[in-house]
C-alpha atoms as a PDB file:
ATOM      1  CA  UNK A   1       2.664  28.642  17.906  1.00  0.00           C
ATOM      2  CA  UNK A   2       2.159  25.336  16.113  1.00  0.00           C
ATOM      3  CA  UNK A   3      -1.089  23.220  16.891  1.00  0.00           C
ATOM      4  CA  UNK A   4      -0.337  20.320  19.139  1.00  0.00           C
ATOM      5  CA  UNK A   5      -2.295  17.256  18.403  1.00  0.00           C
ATOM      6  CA  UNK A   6      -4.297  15.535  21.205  1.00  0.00           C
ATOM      7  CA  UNK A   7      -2.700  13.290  23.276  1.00  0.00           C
ATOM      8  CA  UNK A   8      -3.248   9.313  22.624  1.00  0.00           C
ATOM      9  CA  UNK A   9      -6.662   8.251  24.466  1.00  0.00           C
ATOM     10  CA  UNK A  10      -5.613   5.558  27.070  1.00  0.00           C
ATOM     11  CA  UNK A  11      -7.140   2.605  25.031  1.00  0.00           C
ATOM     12  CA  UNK A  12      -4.417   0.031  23.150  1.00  0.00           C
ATOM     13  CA  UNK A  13      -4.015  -0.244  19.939  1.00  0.00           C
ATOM     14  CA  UNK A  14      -6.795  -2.793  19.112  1.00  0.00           C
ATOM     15  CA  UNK A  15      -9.376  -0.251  20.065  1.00  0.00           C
ATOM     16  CA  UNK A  16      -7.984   2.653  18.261  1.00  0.00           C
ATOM     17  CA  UNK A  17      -8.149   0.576  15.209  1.00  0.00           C
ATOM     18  CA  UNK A  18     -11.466  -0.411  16.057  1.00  0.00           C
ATOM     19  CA  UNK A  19     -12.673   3.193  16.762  1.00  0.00           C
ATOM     20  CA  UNK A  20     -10.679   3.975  13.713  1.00  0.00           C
ATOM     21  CA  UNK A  21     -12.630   1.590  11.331  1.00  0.00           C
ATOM     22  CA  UNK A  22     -16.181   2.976  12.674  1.00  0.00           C
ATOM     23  CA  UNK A  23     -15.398   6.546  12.397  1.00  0.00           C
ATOM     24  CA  UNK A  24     -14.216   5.614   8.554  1.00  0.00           C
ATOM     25  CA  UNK A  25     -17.705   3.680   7.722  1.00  0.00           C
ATOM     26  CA  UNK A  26     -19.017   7.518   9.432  1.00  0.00           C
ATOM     27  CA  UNK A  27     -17.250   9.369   6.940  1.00  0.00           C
ATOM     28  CA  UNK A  28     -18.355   7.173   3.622  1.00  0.00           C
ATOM     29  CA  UNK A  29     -20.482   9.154   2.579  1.00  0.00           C
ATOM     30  CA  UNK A  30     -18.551  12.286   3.091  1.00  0.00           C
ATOM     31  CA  UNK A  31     -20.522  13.668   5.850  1.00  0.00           C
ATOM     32  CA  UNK A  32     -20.384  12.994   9.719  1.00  0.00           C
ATOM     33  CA  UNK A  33     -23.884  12.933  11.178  1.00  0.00           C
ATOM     34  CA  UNK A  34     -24.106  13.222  15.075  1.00  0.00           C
ATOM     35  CA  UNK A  35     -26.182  10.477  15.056  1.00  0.00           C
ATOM     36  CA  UNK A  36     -23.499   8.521  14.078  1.00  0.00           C
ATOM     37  CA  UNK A  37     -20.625  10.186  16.747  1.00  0.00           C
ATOM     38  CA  UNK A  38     -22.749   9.852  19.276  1.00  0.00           C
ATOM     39  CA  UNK A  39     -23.095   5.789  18.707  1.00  0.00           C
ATOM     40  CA  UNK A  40     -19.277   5.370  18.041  1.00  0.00           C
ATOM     41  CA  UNK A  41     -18.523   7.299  21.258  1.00  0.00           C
ATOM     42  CA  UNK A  42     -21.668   5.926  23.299  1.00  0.00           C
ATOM     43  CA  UNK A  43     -20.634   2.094  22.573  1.00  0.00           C
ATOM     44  CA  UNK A  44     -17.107   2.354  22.460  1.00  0.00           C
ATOM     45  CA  UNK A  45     -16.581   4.104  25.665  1.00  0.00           C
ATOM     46  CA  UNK A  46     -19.387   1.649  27.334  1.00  0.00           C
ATOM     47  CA  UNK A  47     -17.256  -1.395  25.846  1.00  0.00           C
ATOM     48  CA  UNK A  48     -13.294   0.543  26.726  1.00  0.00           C
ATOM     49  CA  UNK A  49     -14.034   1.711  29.970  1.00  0.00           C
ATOM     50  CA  UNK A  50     -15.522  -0.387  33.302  1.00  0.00           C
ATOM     51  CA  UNK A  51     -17.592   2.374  35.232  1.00  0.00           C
ATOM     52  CA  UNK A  52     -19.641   5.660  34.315  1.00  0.00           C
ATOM     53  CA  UNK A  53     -16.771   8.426  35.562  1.00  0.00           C
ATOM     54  CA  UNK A  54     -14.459   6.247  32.905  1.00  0.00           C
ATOM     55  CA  UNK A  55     -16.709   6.166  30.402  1.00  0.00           C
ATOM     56  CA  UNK A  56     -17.652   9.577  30.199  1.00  0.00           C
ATOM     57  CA  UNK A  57     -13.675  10.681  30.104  1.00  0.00           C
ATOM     58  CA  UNK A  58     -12.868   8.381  27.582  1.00  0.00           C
ATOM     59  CA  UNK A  59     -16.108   9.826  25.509  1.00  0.00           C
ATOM     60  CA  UNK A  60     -14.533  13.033  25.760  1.00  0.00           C
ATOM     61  CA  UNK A  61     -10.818  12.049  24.654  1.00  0.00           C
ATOM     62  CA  UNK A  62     -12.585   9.981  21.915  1.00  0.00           C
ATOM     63  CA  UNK A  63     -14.239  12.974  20.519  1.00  0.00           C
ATOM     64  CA  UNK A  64     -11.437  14.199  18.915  1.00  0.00           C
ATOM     65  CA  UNK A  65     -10.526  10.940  17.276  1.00  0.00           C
ATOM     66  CA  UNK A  66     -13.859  10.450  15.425  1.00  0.00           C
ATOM     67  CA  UNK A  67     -13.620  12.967  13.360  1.00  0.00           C
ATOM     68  CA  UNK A  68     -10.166  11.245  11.242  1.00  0.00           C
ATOM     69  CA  UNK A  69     -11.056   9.442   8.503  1.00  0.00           C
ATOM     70  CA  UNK A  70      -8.690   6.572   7.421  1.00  0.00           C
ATOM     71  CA  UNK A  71      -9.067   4.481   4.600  1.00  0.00           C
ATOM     72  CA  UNK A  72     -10.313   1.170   5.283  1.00  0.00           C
ATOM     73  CA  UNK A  73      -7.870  -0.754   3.553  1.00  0.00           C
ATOM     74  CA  UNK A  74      -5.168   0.776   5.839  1.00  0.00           C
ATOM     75  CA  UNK A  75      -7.161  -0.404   9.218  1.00  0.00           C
ATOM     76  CA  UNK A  76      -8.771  -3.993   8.458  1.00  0.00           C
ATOM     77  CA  UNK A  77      -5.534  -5.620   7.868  1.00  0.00           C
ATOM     78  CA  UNK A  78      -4.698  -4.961  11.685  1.00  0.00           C
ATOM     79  CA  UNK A  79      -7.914  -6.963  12.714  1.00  0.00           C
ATOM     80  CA  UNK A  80      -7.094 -10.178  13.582  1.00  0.00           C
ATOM     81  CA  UNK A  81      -9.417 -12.427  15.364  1.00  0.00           C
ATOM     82  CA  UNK A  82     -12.903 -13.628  14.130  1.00  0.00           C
ATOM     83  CA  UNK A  83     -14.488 -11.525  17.731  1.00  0.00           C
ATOM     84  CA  UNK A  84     -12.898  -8.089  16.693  1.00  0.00           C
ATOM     85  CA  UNK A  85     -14.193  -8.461  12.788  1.00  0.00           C
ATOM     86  CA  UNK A  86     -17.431  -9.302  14.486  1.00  0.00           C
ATOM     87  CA  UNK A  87     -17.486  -6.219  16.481  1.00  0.00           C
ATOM     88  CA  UNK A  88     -16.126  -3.723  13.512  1.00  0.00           C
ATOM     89  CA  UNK A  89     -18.659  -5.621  11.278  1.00  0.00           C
ATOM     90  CA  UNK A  90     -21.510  -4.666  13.864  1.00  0.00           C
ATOM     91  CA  UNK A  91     -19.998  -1.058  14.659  1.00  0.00           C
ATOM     92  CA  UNK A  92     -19.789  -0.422  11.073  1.00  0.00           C
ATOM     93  CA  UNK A  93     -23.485  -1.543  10.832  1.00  0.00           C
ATOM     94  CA  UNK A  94     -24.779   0.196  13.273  1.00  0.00           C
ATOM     95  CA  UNK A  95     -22.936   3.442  12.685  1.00  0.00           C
ATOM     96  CA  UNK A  96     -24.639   3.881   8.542  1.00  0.00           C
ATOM     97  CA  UNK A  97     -27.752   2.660   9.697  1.00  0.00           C
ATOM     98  CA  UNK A  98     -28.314   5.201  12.404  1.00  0.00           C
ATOM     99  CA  UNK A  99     -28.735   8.567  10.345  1.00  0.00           C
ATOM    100  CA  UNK A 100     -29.750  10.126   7.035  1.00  0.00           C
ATOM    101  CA  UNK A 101     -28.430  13.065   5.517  1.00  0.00           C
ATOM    102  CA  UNK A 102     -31.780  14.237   4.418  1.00  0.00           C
ATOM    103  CA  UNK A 103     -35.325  13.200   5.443  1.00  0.00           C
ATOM    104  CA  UNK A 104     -36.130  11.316   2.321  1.00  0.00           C
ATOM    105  CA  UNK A 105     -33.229   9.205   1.996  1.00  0.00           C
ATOM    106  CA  UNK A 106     -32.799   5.788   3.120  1.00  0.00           C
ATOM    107  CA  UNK A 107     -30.651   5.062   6.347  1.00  0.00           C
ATOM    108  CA  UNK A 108     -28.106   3.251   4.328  1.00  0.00           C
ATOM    109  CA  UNK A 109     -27.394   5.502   1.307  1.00  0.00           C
ATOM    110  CA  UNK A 110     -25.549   4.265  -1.901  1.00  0.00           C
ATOM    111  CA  UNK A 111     -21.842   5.250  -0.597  1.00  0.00           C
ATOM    112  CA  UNK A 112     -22.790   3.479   2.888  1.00  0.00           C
ATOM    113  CA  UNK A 113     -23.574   0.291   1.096  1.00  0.00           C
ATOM    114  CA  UNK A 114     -20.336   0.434  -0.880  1.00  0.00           C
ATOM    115  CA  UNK A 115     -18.527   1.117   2.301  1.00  0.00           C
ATOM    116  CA  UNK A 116     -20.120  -1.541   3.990  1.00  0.00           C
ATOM    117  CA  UNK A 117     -19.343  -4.245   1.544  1.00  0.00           C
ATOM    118  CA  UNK A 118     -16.017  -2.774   1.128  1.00  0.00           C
ATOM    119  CA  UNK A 119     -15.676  -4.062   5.125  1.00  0.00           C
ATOM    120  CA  UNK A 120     -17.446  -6.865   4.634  1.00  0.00           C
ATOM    121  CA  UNK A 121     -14.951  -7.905   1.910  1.00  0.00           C
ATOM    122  CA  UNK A 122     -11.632  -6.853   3.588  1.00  0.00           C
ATOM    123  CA  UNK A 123     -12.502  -8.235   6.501  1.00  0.00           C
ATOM    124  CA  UNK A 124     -13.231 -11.645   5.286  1.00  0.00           C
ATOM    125  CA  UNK A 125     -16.292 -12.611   7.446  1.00  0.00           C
ATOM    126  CA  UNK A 126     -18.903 -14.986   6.206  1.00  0.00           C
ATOM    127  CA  UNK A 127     -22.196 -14.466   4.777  1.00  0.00           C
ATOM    128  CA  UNK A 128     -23.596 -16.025   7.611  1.00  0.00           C
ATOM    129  CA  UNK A 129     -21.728 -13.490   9.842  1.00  0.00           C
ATOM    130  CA  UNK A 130     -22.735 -10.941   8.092  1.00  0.00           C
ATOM    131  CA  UNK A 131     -26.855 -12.049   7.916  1.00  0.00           C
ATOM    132  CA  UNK A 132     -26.122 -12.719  12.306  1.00  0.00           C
ATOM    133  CA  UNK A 133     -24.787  -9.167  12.637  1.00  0.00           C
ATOM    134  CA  UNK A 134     -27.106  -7.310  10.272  1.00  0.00           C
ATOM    135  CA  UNK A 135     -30.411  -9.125  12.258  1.00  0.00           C
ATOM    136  CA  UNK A 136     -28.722  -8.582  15.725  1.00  0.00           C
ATOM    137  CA  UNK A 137     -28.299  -4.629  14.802  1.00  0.00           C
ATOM    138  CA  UNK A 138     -31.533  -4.275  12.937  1.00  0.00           C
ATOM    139  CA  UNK A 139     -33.665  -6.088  15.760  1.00  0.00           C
ATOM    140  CA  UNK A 140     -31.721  -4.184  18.223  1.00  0.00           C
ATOM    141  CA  UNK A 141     -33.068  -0.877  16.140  1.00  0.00           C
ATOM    142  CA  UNK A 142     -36.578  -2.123  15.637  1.00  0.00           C
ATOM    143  CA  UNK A 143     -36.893  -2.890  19.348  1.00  0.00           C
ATOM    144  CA  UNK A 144     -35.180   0.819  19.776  1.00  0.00           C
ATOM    145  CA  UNK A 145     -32.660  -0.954  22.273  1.00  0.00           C
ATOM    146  CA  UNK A 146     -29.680   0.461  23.302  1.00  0.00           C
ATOM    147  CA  UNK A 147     -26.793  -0.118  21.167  1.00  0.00           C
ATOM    148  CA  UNK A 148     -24.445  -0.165  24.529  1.00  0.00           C
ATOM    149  CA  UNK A 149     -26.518  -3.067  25.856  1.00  0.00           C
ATOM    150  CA  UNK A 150     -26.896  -4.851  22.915  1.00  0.00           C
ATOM    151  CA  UNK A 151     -23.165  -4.837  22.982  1.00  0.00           C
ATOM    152  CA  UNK A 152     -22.532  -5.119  25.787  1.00  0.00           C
ATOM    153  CA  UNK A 153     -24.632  -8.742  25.943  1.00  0.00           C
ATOM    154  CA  UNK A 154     -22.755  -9.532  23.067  1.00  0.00           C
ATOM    155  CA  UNK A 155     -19.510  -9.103  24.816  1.00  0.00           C
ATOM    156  CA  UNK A 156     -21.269 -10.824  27.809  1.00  0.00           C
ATOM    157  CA  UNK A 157     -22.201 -13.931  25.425  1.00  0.00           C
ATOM    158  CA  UNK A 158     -18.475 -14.387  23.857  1.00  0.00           C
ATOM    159  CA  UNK A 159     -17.030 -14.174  27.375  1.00  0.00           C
ATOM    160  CA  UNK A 160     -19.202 -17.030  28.319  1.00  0.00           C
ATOM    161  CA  UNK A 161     -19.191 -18.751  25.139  1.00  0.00           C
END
């Protein structure tokens, strides 16, 4: 009996290239820490879905989509606006800086960093985007917020912006 593959998670295509692009900055450095599931499915879910029962379905049908990893330069093209680079800039941010693969490393290891300025650069953004994001995620980590809130007021902010 062949393996069927998952059915499509009920979020459009903007989001699965979104989810898409922060699994991929996961997988840089060849390894997929929980840590760094956990986030992607923790913030995307909280930012795809409008109530707990939603959000923890979606977390589960998400699951199985974290674990692809798609080249980069095959998902940024299909961001578009200046708010979804943001949010893929601060995903991919917060997704290497959440884990190391071994106590003594640093958060952000040398195929991270690539990775990162690999998005940085096919996505475009400014340096002063990228300084804005990197200070919202790593004050949002030093103040050991949660990433779901501090997205979530982000999301909050544009809306009203």
């Amino acid at each position: 009996m062949p393996l069927q593959p998952p059915p499509p998670p009920p979020i459009t295509p903007r989001q699965m290239n979104i989810l898409r692009i922060a699994a991929s900055m996961a997988w840089s450095d060849g390894s997929l820490a929980q840590e760094e599931v956990d986030i992607m499915l923790d913030q995307l879910s909280g930012i795809f879905a409008d109530d707990a029962p939603q959000q923890r379905q979606l977390r589960q049908e998400l699951q199985e989509y974290v674990t692809q990893n798609i080249p980069l330069a095959e998902l940024t093209p299909k961001i578009q606006t200046d708010e979804d680079k943001e949010l893929v800039l601060r995903l991919g941010y917060e997704v290497i800086c959440c884990s190391s693969r071994s106590p003594g490393e640093d958060k952000i290891n040398e195929e991270e960093a690539i990775a990162y300025q690999n998005l940085v650069t096919l996505l475009g953004v400014s340096d002063e985007t990228v300084k804005r994001v990197e200070a919202t995620v790593d004050q949002a980590f030093n103040a050991n917020e949660s990433m779901v809130d501090g997205i979530t007021r982000h999301l909050e902010d544009y809306a009203q912006g």
